[in-house]
N, C-alpha and C. Protein backbone atom coordinates (compact mmCIF):
# COMPACT_ATOMS: atom_id res chain seq x y z
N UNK A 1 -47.77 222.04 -38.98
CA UNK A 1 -48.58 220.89 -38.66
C UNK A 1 -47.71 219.88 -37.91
N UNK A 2 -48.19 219.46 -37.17
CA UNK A 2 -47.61 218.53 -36.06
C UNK A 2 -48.23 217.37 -36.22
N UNK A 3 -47.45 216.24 -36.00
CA UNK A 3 -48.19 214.75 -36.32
C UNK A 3 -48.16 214.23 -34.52
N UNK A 4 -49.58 214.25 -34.21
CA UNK A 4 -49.59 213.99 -32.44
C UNK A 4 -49.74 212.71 -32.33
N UNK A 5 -50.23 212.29 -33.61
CA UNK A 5 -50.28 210.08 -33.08
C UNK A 5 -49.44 209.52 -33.76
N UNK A 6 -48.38 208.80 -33.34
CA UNK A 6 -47.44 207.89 -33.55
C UNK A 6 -47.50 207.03 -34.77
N UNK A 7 -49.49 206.56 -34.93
CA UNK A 7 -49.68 205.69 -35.95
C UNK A 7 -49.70 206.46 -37.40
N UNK A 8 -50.07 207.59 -37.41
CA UNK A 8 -49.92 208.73 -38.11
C UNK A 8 -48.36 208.67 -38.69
N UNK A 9 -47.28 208.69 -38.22
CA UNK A 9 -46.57 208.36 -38.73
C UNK A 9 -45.57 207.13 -39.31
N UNK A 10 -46.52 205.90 -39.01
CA UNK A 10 -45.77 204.74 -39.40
C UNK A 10 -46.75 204.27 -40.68
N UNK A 11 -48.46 204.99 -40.69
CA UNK A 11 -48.63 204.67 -41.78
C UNK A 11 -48.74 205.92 -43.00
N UNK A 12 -48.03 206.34 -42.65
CA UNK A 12 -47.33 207.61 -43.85
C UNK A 12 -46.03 207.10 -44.30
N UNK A 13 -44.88 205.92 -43.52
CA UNK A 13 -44.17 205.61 -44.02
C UNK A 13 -44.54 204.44 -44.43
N UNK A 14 -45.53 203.53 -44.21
CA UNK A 14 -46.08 202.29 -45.03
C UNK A 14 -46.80 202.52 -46.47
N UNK A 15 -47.00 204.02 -46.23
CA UNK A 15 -47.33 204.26 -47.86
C UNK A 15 -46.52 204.69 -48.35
N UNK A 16 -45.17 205.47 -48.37
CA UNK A 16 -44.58 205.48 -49.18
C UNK A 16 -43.74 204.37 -49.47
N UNK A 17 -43.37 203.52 -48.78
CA UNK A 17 -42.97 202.29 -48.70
C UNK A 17 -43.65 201.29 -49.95
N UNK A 18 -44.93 201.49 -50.12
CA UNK A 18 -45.98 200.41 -51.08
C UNK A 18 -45.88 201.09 -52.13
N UNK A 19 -45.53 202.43 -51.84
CA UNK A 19 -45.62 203.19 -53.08
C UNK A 19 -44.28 203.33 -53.91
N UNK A 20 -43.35 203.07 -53.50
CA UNK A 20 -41.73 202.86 -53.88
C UNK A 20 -41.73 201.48 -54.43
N UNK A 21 -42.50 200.65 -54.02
CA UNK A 21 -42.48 199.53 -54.37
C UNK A 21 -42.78 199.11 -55.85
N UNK A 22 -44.16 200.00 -56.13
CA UNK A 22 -44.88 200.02 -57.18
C UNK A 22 -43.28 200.44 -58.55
N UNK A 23 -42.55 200.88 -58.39
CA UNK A 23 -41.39 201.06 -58.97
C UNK A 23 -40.49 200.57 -58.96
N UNK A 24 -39.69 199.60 -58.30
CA UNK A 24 -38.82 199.24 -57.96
C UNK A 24 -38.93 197.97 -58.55
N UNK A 25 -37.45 196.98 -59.10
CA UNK A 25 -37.74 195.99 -59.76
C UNK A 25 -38.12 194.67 -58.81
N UNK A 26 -38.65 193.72 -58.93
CA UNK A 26 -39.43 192.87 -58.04
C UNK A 26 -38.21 191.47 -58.55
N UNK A 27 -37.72 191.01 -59.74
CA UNK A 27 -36.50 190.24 -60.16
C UNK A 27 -35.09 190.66 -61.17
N UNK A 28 -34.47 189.85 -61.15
CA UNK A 28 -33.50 190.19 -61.76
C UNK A 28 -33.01 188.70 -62.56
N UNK A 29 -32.99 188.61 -63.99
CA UNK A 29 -32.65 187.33 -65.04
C UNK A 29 -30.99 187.91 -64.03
N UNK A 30 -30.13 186.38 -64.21
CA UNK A 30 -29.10 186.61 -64.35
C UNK A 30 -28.27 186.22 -65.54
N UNK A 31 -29.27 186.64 -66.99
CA UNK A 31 -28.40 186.45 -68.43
C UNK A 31 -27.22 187.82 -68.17
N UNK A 32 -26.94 188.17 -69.00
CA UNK A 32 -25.83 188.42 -69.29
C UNK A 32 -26.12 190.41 -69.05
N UNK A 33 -27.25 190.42 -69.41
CA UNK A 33 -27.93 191.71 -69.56
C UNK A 33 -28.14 192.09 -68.36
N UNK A 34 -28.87 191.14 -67.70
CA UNK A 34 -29.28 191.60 -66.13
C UNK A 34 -30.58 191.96 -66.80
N UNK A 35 -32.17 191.46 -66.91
CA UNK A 35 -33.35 191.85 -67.29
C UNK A 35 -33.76 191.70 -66.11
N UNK A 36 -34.58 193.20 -65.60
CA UNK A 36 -34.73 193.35 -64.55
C UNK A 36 -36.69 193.54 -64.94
N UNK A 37 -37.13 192.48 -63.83
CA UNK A 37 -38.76 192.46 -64.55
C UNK A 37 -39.85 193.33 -63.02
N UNK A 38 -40.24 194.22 -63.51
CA UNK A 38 -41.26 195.13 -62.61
C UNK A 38 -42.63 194.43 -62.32
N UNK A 39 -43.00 195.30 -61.11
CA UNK A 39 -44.56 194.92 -60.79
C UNK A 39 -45.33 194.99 -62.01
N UNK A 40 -45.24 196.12 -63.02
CA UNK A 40 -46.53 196.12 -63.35
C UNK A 40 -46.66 195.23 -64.76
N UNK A 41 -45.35 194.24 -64.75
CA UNK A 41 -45.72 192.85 -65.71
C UNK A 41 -46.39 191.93 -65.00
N UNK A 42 -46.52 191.86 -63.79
CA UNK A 42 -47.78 191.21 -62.92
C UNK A 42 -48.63 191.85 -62.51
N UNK A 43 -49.76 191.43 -63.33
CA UNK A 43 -51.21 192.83 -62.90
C UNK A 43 -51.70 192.43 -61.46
N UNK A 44 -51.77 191.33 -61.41
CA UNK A 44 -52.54 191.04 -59.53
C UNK A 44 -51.85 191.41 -59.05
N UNK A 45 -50.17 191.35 -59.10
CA UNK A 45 -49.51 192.07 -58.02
C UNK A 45 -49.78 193.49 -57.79
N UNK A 46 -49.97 194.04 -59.36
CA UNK A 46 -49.57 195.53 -59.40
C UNK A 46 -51.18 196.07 -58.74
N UNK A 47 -52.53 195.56 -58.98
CA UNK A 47 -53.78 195.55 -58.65
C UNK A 47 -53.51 195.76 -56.96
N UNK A 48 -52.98 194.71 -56.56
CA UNK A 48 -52.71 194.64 -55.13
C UNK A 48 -51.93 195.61 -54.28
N UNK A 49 -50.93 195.97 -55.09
CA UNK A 49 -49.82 197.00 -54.11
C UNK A 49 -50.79 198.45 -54.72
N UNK A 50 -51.28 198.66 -55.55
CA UNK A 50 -51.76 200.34 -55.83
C UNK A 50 -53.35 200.27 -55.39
N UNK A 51 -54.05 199.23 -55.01
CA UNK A 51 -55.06 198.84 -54.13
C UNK A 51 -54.71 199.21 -52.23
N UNK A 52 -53.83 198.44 -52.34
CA UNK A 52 -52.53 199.08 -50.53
C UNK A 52 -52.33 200.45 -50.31
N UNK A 53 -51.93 200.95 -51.56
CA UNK A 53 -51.07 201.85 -51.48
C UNK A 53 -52.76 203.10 -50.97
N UNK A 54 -53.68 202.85 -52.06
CA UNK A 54 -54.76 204.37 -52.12
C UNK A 54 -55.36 203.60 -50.72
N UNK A 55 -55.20 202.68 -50.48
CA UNK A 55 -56.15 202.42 -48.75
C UNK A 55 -55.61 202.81 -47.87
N UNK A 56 -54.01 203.17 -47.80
CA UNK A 56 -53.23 203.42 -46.67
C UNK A 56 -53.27 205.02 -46.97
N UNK A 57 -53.36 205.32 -47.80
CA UNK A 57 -53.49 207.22 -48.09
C UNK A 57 -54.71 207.06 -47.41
N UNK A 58 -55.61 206.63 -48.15
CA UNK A 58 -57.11 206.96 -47.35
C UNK A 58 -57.22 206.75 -45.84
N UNK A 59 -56.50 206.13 -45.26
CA UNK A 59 -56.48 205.29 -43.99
C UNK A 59 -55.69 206.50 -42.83
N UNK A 60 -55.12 207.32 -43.49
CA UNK A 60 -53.87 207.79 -42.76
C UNK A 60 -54.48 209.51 -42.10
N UNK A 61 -55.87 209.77 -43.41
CA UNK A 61 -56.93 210.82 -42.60
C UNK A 61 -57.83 210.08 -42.10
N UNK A 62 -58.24 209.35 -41.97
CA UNK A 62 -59.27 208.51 -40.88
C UNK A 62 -58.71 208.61 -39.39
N UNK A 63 -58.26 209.71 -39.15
CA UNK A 63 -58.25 209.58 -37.31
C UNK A 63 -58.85 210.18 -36.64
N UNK A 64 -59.68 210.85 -37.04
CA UNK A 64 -61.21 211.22 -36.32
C UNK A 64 -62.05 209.86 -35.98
N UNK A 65 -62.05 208.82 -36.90
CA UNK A 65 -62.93 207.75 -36.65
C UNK A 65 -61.62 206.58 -36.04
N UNK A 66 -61.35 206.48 -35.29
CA UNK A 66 -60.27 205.38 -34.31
C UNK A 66 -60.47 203.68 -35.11
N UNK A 67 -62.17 203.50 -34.87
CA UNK A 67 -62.41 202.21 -35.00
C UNK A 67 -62.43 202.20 -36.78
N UNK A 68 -62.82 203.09 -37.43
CA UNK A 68 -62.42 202.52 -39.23
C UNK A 68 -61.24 202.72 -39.45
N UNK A 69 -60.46 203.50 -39.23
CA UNK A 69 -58.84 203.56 -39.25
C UNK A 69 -58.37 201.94 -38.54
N UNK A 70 -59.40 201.71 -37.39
CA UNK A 70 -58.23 200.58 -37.44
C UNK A 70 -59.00 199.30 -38.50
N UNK A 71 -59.58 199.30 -38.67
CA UNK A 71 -60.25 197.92 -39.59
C UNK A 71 -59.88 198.39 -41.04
N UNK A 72 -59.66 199.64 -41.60
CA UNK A 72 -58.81 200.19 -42.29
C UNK A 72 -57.31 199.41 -42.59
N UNK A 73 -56.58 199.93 -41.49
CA UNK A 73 -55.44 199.28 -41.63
C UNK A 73 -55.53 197.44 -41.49
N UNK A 74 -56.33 196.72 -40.63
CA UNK A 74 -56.10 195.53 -41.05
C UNK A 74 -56.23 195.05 -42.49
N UNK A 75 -57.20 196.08 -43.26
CA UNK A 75 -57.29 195.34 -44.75
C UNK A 75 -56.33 195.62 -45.32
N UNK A 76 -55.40 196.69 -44.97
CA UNK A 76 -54.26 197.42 -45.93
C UNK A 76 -53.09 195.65 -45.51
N UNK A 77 -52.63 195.72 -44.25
CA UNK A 77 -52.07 194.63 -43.33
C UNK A 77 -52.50 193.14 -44.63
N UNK A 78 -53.59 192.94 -44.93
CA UNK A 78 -54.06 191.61 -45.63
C UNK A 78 -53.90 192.11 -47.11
N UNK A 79 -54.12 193.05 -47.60
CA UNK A 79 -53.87 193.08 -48.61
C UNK A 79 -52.08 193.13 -48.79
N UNK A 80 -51.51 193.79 -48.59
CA UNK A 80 -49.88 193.60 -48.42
C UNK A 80 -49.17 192.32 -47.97
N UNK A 81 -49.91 191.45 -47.19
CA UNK A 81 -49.30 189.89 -47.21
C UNK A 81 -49.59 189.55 -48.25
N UNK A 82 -50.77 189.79 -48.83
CA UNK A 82 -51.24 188.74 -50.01
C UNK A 82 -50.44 189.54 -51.22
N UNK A 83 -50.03 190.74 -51.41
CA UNK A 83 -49.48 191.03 -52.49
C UNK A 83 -48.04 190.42 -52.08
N UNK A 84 -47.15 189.99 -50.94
CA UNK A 84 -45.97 189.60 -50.91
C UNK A 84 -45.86 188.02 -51.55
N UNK A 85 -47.27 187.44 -50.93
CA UNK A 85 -47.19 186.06 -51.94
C UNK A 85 -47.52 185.95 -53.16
N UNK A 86 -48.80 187.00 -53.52
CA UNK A 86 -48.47 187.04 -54.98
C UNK A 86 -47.70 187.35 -55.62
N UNK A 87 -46.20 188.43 -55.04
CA UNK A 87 -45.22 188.67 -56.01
C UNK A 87 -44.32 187.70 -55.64
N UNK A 88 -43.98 186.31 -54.56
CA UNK A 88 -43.61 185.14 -54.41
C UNK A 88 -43.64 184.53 -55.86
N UNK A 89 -44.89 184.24 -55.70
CA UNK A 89 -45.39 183.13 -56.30
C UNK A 89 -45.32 183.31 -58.15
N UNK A 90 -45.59 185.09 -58.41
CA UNK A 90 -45.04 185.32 -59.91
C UNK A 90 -43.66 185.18 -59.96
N UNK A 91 -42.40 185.46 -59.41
CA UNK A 91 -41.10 185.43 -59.66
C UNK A 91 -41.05 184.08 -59.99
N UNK A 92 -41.81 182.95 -58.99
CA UNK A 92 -41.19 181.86 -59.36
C UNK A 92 -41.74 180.67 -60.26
N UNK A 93 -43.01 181.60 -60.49
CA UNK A 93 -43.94 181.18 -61.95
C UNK A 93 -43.40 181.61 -63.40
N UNK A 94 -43.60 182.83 -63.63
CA UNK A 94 -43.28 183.32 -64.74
C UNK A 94 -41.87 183.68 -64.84
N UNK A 95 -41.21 183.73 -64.18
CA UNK A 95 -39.53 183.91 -64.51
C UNK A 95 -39.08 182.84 -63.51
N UNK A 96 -38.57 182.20 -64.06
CA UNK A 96 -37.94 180.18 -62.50
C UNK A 96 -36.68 180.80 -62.60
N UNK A 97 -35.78 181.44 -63.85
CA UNK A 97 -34.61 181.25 -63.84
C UNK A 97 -34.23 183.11 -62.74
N UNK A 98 -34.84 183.65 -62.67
CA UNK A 98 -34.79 185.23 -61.78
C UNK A 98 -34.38 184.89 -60.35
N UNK A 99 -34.07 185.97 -60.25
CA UNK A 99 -34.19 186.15 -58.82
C UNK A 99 -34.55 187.40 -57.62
N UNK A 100 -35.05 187.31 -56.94
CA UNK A 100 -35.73 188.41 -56.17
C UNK A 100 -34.33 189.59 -56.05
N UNK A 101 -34.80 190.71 -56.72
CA UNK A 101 -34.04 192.26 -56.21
C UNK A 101 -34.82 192.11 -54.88
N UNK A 102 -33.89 191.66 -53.69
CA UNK A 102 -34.48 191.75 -52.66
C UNK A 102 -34.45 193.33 -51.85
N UNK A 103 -34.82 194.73 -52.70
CA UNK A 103 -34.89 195.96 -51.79
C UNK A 103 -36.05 196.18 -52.20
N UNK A 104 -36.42 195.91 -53.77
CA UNK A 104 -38.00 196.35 -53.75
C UNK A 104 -38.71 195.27 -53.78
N UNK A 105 -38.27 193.86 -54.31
CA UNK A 105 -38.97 192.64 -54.50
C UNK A 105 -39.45 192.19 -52.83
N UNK A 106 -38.72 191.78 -52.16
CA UNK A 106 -39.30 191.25 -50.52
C UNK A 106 -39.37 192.58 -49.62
N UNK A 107 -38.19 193.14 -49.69
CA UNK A 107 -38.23 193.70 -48.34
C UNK A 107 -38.97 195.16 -47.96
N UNK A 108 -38.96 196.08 -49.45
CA UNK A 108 -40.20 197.33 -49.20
C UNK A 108 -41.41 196.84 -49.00
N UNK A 109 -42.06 196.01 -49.23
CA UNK A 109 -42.95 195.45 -48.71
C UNK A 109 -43.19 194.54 -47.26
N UNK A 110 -42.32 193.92 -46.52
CA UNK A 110 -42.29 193.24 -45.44
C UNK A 110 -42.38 194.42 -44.56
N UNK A 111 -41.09 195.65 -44.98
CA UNK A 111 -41.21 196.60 -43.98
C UNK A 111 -42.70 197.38 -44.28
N UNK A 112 -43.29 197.49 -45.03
CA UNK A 112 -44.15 198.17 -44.96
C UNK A 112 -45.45 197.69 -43.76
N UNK A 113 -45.59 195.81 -43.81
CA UNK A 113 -46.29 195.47 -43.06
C UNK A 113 -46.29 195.47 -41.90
N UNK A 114 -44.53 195.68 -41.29
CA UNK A 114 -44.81 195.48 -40.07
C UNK A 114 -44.68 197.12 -39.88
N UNK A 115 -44.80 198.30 -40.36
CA UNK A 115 -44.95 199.44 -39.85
C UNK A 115 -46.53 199.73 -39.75
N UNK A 116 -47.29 198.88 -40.13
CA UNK A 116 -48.93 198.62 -40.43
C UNK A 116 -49.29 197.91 -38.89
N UNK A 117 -48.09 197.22 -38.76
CA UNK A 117 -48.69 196.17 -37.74
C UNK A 117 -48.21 197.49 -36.31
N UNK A 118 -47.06 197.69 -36.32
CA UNK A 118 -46.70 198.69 -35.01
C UNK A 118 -47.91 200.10 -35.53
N UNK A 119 -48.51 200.58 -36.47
CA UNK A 119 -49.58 201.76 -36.40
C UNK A 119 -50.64 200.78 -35.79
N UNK A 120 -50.93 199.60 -35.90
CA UNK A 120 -52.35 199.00 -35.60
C UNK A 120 -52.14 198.85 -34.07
N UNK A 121 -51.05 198.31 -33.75
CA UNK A 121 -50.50 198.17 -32.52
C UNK A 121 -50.67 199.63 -31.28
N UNK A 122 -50.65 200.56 -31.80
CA UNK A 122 -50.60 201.95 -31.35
C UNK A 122 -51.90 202.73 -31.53
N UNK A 123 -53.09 202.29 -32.23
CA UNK A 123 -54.34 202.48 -32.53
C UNK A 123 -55.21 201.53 -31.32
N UNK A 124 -54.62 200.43 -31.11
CA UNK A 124 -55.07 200.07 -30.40
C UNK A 124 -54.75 200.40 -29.06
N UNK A 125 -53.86 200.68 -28.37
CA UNK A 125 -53.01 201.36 -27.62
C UNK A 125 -54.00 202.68 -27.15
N UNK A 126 -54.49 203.61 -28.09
CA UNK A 126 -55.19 204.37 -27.80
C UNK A 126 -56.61 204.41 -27.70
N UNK A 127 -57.08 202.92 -28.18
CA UNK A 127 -58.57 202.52 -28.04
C UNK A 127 -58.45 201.97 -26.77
N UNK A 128 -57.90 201.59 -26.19
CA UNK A 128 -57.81 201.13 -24.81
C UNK A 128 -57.83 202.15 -23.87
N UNK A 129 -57.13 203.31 -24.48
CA UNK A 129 -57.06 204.68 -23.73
C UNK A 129 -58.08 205.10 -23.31
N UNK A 130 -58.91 205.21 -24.66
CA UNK A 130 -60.09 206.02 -24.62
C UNK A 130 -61.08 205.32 -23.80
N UNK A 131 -61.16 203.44 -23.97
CA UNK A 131 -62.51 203.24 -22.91
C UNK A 131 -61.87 203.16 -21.80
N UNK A 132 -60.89 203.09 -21.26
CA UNK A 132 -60.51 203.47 -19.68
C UNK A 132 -61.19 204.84 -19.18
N UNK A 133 -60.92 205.29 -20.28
CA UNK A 133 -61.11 207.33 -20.00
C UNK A 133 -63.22 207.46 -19.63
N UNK A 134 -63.38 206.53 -20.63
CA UNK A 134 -65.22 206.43 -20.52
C UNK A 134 -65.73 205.90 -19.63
N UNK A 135 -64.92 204.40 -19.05
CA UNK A 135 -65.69 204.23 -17.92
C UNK A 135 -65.56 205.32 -16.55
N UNK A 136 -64.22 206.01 -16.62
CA UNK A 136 -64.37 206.73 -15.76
C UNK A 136 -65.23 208.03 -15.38
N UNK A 137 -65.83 208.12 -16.77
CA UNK A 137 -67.18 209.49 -16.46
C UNK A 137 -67.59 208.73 -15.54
């Protein structure tokens, strides 16, 4: 099997990306222990990234249909900002004294969006293709 669209492969790595995330610790106490606190002690977060995660699986066979793949990925795109401020906004709610493990806390997620934004970028790229190609019948 051969992957022939580009977006095909940036949102296969935006899901495993959301999906690594779902594991990875989101803070770190700096007591003495090092208590390292996960997504899924924040349920909106955790609601939000495994909400991302099954839309971008679902999203990633949608390329027979161009135009729901891409309105697809913008909700995946909005849902993944809003899970980056909701896991913002819990680190510095429910744990003040933590601090962001910044590989799974910020940044598997930032990269995930903008590999959402370069597949949307490249979906569109080929919707432009295609009505060039139509007006020319």
């Amino acid at each position: 099997m051969v992957l022939q669209r580009i977006q095909s492969l940036f949102l296969l790595l935006a899901f495993a990306m959301t999906g690594v995330f779902s594991f990875t610790p989101l803070a770190v106490e700096p007591a003495a222990q090092a208590t390292k606190h996960y997504i899924y002690e924040a349920p909106v977060a955790l609601v939000l990234t495994l909400l991302a995660t099954v839309l971008l699986a679902i999203t990633i066979f949608l390329y027979r249909n161009l135009r729901l793949q891409m309105k697809t990925t913008l909700l995946c795109m909005l849902l993944t900002a809003a899970d980056i401020a909701t896991a913002v906004l819990t680190v510095k709610n429910m744990w003040p004294d933590a601090s962001f493990y910044w590989f799974g806390g910020i940044l598997l997620p930032a990269v995930a969006l903008l590999m959402m934004i370069a597949a949307y970028r490249a979906m569109r790229k080929d919707w432009k293709l295609l009505r060039s190609m139509d007006r020319l019948r």
